[in-house]
Protein backbone atom coordinates (compact mmCIF):
# COMPACT_ATOMS: atom_id res chain seq x y z
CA UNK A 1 25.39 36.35 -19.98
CA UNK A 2 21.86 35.31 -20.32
CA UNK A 3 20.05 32.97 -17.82
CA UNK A 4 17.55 32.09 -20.51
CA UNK A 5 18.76 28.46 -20.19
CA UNK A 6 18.00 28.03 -17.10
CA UNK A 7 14.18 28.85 -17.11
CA UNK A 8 12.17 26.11 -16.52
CA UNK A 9 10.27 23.98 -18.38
CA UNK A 10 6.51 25.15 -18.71
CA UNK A 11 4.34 21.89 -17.40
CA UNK A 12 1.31 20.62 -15.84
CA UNK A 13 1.19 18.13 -13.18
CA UNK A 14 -0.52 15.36 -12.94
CA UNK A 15 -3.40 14.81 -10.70
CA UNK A 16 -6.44 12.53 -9.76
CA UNK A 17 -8.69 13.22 -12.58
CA UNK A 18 -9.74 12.46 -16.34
CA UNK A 19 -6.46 12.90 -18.94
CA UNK A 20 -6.24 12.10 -22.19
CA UNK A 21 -3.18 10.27 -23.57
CA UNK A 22 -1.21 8.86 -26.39
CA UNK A 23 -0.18 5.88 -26.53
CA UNK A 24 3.85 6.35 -27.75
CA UNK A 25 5.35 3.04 -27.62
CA UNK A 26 4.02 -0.61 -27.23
CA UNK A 27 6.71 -3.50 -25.78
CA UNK A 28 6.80 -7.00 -26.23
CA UNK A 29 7.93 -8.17 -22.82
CA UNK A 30 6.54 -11.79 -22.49
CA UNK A 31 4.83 -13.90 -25.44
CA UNK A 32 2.24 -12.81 -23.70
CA UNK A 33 2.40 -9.68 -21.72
CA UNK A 34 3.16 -6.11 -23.53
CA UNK A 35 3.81 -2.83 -22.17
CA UNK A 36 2.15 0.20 -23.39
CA UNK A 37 3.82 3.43 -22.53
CA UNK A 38 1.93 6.87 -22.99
CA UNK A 39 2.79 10.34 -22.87
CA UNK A 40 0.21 13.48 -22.75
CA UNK A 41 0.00 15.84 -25.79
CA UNK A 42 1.29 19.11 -24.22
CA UNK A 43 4.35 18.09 -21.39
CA UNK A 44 2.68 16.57 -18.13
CA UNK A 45 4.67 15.42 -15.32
CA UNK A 46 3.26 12.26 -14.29
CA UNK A 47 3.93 12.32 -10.70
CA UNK A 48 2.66 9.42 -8.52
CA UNK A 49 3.42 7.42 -5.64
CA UNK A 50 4.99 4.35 -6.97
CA UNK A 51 2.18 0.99 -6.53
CA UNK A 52 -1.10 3.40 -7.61
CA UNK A 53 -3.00 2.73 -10.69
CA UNK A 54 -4.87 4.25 -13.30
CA UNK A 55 -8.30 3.47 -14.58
CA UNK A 56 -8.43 3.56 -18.96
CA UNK A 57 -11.67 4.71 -20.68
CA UNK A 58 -12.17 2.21 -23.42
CA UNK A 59 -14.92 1.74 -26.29
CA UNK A 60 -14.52 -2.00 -27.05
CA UNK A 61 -17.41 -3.10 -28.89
CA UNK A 62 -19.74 0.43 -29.41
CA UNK A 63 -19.94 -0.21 -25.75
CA UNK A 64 -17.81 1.92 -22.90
CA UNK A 65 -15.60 0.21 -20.75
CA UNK A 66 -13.50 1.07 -17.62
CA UNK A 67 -10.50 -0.85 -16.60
CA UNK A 68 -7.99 -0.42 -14.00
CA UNK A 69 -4.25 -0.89 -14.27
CA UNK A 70 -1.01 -0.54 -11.88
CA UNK A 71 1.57 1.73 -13.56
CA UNK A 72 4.33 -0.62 -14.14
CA UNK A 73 7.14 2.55 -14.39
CA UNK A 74 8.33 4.91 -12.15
CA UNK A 75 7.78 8.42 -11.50
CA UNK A 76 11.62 8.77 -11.87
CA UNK A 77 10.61 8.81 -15.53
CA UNK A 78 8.27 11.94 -15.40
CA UNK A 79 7.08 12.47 -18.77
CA UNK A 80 5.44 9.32 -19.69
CA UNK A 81 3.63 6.69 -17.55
CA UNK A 82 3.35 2.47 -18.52
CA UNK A 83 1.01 -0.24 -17.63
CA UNK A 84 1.85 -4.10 -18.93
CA UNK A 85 -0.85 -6.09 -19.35
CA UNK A 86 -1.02 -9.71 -19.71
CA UNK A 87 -3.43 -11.15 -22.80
CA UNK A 88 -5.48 -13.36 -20.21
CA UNK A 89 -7.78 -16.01 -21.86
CA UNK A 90 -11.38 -15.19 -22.97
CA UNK A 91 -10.48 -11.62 -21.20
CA UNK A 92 -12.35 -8.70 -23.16
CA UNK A 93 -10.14 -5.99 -22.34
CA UNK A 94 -6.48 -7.16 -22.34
CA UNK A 95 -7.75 -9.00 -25.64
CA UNK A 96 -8.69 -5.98 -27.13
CA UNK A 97 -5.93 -3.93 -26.03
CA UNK A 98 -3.29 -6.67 -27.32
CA UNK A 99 -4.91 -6.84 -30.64
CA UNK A 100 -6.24 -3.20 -31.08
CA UNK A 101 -4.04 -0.67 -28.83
CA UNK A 102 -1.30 0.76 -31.39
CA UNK A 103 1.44 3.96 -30.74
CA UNK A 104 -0.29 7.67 -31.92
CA UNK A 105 -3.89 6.39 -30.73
CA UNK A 106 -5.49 8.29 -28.08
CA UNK A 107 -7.67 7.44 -25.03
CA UNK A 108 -8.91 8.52 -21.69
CA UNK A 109 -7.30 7.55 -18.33
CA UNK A 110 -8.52 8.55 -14.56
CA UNK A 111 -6.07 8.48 -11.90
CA UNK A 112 -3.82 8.21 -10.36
CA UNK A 113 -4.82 6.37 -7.25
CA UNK A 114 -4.39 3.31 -5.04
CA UNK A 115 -3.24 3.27 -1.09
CA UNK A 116 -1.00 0.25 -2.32
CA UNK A 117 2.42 1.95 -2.67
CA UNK A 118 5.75 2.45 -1.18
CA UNK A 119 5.77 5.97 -0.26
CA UNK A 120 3.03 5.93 2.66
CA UNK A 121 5.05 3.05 4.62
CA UNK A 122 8.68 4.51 4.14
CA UNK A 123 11.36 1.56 5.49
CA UNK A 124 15.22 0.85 5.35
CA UNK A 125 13.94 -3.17 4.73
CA UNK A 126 11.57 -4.19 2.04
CA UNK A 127 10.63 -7.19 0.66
CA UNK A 128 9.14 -7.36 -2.14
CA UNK A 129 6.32 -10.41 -3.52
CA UNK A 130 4.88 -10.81 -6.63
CA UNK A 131 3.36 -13.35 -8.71
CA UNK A 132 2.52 -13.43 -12.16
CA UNK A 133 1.51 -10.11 -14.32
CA UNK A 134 1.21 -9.21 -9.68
CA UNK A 135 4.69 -7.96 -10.34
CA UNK A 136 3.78 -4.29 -12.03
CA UNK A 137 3.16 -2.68 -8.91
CA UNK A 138 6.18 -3.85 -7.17
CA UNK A 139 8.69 -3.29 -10.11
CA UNK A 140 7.48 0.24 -10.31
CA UNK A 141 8.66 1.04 -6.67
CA UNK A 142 12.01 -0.88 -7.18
CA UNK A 143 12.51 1.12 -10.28
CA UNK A 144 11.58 3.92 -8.19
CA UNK A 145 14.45 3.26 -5.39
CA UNK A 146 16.93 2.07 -7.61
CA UNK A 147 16.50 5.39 -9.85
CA UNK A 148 16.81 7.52 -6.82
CA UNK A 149 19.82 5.60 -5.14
CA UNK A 150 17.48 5.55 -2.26
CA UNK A 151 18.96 4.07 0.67
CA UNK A 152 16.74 0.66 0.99
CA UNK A 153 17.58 -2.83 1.22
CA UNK A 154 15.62 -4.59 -1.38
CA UNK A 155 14.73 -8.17 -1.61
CA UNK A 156 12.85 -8.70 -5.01
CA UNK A 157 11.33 -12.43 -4.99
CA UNK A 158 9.22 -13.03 -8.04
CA UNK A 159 6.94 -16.01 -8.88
CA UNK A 160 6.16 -17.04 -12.61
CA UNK A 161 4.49 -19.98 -13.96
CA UNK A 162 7.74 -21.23 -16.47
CA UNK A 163 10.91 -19.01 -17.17
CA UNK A 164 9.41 -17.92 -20.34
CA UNK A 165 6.82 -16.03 -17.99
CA UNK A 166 9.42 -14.11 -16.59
CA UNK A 167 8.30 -10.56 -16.83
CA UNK A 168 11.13 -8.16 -16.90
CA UNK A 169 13.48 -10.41 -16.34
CA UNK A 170 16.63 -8.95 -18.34
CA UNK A 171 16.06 -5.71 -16.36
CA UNK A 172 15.87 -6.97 -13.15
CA UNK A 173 19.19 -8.74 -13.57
CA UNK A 174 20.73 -5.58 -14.61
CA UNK A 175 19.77 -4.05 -11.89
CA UNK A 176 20.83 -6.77 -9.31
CA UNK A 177 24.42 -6.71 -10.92
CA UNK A 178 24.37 -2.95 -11.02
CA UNK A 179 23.57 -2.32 -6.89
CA UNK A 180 24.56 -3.98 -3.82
CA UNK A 181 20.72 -3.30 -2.34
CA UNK A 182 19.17 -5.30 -4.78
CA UNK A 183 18.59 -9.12 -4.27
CA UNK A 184 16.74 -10.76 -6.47
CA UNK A 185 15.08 -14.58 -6.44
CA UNK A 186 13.12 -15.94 -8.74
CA UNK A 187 10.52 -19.22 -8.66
CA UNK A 188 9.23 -21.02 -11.48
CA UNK A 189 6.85 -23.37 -10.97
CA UNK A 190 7.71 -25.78 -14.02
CA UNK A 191 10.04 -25.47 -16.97
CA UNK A 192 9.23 -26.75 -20.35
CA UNK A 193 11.57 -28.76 -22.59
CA UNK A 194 14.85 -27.09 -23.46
CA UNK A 195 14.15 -24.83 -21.02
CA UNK A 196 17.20 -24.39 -18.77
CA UNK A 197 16.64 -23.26 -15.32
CA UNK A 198 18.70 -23.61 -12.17
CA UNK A 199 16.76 -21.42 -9.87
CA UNK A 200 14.20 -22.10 -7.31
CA UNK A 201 11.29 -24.37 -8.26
CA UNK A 202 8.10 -24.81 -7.16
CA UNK A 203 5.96 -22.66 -4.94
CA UNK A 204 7.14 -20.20 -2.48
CA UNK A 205 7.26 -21.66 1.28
CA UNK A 206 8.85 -21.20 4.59
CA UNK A 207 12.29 -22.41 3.63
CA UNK A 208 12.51 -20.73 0.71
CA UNK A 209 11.60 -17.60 2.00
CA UNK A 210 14.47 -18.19 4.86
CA UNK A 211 16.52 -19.08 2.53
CA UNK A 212 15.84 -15.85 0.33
CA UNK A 213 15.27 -13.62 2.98
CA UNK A 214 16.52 -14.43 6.94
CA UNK A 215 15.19 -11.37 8.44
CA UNK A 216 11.95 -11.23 6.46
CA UNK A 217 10.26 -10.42 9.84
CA UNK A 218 11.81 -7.31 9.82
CA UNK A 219 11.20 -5.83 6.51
CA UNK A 220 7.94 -4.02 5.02
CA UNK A 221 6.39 -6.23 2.75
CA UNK A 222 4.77 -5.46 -0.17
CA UNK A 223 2.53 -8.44 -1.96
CA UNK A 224 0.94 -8.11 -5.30
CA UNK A 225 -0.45 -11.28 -7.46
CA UNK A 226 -3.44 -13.71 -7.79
CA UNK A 227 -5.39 -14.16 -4.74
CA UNK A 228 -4.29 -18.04 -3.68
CA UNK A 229 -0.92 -16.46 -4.12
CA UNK A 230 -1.40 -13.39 -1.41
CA UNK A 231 -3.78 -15.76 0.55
CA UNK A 232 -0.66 -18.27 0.49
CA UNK A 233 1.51 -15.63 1.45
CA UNK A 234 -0.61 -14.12 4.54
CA UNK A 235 -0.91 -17.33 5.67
CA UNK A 236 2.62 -18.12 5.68
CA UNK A 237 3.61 -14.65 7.89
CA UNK A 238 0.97 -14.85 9.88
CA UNK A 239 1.99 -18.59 10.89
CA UNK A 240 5.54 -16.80 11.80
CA UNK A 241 3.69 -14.20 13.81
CA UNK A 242 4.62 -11.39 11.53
CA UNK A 243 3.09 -8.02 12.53
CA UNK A 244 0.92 -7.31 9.78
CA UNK A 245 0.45 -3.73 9.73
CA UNK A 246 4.00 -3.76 8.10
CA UNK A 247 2.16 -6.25 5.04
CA UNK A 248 0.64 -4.50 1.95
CA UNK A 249 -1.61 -5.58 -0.52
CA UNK A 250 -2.67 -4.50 -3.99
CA UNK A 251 -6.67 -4.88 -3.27
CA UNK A 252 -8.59 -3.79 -6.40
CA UNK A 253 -9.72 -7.05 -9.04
CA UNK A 254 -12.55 -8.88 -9.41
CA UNK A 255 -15.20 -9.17 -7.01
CA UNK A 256 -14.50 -12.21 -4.90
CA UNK A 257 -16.35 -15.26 -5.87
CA UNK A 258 -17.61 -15.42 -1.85
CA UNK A 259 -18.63 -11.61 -1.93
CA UNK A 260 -20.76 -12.35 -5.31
CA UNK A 261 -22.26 -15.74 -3.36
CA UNK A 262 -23.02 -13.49 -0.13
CA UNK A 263 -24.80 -10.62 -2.54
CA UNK A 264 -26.69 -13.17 -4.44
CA UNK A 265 -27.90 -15.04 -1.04
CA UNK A 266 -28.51 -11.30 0.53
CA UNK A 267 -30.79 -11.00 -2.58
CA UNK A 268 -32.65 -13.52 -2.48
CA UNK A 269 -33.74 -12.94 1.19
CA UNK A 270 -34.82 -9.77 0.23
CA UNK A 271 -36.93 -10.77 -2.29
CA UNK A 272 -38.48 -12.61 0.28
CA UNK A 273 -38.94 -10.42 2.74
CA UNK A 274 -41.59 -7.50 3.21
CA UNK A 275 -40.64 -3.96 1.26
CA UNK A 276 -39.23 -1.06 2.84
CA UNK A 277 -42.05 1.17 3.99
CA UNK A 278 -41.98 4.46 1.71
CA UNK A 279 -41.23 6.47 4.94
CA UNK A 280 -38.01 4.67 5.81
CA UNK A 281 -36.87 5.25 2.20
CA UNK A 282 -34.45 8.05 0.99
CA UNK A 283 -34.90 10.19 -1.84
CA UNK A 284 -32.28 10.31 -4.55
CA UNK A 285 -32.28 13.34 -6.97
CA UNK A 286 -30.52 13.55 -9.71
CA UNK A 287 -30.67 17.62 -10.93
CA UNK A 288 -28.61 17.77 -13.86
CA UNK A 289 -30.97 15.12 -15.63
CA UNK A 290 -34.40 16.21 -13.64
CA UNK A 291 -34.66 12.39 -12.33
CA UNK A 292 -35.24 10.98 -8.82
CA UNK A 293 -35.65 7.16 -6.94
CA UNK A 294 -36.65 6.47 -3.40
CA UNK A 295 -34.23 3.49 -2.13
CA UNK A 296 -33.96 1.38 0.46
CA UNK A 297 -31.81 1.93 3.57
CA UNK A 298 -27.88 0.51 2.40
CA UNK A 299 -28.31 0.57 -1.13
CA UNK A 300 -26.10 3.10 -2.74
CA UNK A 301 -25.76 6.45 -4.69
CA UNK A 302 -24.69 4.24 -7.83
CA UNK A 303 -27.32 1.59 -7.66
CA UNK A 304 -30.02 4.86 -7.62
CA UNK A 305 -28.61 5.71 -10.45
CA UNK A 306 -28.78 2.58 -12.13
CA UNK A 307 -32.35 2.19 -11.46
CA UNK A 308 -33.09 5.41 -13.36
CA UNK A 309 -31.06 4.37 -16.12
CA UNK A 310 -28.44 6.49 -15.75
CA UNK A 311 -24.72 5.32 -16.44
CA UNK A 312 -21.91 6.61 -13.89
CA UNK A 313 -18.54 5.25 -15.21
CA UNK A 314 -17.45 2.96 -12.63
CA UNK A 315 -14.33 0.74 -12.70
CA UNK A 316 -13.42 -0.93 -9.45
CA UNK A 317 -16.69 -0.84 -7.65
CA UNK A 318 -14.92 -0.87 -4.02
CA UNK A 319 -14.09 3.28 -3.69
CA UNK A 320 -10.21 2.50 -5.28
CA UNK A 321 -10.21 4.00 -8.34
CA UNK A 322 -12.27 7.35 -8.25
CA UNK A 323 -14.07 6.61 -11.79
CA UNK A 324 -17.32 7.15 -9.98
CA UNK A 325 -16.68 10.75 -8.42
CA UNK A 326 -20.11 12.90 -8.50
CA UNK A 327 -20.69 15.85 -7.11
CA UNK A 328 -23.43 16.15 -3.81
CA UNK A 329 -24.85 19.49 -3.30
CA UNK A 330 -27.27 18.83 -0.62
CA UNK A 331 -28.04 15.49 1.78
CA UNK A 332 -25.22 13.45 3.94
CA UNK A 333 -23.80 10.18 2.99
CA UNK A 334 -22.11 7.31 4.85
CA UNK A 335 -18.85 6.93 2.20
CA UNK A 336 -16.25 3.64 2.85
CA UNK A 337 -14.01 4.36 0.53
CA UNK A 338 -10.46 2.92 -0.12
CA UNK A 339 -8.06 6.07 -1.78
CA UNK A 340 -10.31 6.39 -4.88
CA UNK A 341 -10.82 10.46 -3.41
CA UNK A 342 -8.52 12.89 -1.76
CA UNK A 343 -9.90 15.18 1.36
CA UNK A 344 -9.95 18.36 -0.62
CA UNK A 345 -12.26 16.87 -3.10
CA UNK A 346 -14.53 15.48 -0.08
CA UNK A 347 -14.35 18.91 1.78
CA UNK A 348 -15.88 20.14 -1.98
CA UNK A 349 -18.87 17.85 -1.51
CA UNK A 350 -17.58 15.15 -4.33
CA UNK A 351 -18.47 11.64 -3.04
CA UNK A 352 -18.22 8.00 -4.68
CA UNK A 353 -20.79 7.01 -5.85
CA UNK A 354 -20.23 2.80 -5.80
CA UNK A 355 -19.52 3.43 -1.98
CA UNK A 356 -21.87 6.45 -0.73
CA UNK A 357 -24.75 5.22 0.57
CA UNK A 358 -27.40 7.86 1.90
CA UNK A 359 -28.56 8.41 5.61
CA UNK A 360 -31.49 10.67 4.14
CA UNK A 361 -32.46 12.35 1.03
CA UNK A 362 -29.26 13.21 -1.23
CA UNK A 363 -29.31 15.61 -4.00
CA UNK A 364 -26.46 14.76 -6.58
CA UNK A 365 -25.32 16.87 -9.46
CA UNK A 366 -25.53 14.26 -12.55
């Protein structure tokens, strides 16, 4: 008899770099949230830790844009990955994807990366927050468990603005009634007319969450959704003296509105004070393009760059995402970054460029 059946299919596997996809199906979930699924064109595995995030390579406008987004499905589902994006008001992006992004059209993704995600902090207890279009993340790694019959408690407890907002709610309910593990709460915050709703209303708060959860001081806790909302939230178990090296945030967005106050204030004082003498300043070469800057002391690869004119592809801007990955061939570099790079490629000499900030002269192949 042959064993021909039993050979294995011939794939690649997915890893943190540059892929080009196709997008192969496009969900209505909300009246204003879709799902875009895509698949590679020869068979990829998508492996990835359930929480990370991929970064798309747009053209919007004859101009080149880079936006992150969690995966919303699971790795259980190996030959396709999804992100759902809500259409957000004046934003340029989920605007253009909404109104452009179609099945058979093809794009760029970088990824996947994130240290937000439920295989680094392995528990029997989780609980799980979201908040709004927050809830991607966290419904990847309960698809995850719940496709895996992994042996975890789950306590799903989702805020949304009406019931109509209710991403995923169908499927969440399914699984719920399907598992014993599963317990699921939802808050809305309003309902409109002839809108039925008999849950829990409001905002989330102490007695909810007791009421929801009891031992919520036991469990990991995983948090994704606008900032007031996680701010709320880390108030709230930090007030209960929760240890909180067993809370997890997604931390990529938008540059705080403080952080953008404190940069504009820091610049301002420096244009003020007296320049960097030319000796204290590091040289920044750029070989593949025959350019070089001297900087100041703190600023970083990426700004260099900029000054010369020269675009790196950035997306998050806080070392998450890995968009900005150069290579350094000569020169050391003090890098804070947050997952966007794995150790091998550091051993290599790649660096981040939004985070790398030279402690000398730097030579950088770009």
């Amino acid at each position: 008899m042959s064993n021909d059946f039993l050979n294995p299919v011939t794939t690649q596997t997915w890893s943190n770099g540059r892929h080009m996809v196709r997008c192969v199906k496009v969900i209505q979930e909300t009246w204003d949230v879709r799902t875009f699924c895509f698949m590679a064109a020869q068979p990829v595995l998508f492996f990835f830790k359930p929480g990370q995030f991929v970064t798309l390579e747009l053209e919007i406008d004859d101009q080149p844009v880079m936006r992150s987004y969690t995966i919303s499905s699971s790795p259980s589902v190996p030959y396709s990955f999804s992100i759902s994006v809500k259409r957000m008001p004046g934003g340029k992006v989920s605007n253009w994807l909404h109104d452009n992004l179609q099945e058979g059209q093809e794009l760029a993704v970088h990824g996947p990366v994130g240290l937000f995600n439920a295989i680094d902090f392995p528990a029997d207890k989780v609980l799980l927050l979201s908040g709004g279009v927050g809830i991607t993340p966290v419904m990847s790694m309960a698809r995850w468990f719940y496709d895996t019959n992994a042996n975890v408690d789950m306590v799903f407890v989702h805020s949304a603005r009406t019931p109509k907002d209710v991403i995923f709610h169908r499927e969440l309910e399914h699984m719920a009634a399907r598992i014993n593990n599963f317990s699921l709460h939802i808050i809305c915050e309003k309902h409109g007319l002839g809108e039925a709703w008999s849950g829990y209303r409001g905002y989330l708060n102490q007695k909810m969450l007791e009421l929801m959860t009891p031992d919520f001081m036991e469990r990991e806790i995983f948090c994704c959704g606008p900032t007031p909302y996680m701010n709320a939230v880390k108030h709230l178990l930090e007030s209960n003296g929760f240890d909180m090296q067993h809370y997890h945030e997604e931390s990529f967005g938008a540059t705080p509105p403080e952080i953008r106050a404190e940069v504009k204030e820091l610049a301002a004082e420096a244009a003020d004070a007296e320049p960097v003498p030319v000796a204290d300043q590091h040289q920044v070469a750029f070989v593949a393009t025959g350019k070089s800057i001297r900087i100041d002391p703190g600023e970083t690869v990426h700004a260099a760059a900029a000054k010369l004119g020269l675009h790196i592809p950035k997306a998050c801007g806080m070392g998450i995402c890995g968009t900005c990955k150069v290579m350094k061939t000569a020169g050391e570099v003090s890098m804070e970054h947050n997952g966007g790079i794995t150790d091998e490629d550091v051993a290599e000499g790649y660096i981040l460029s939004c985070c790398s900030v030279p402690q000398g002269d730097v030579v950088i192949d770009y």
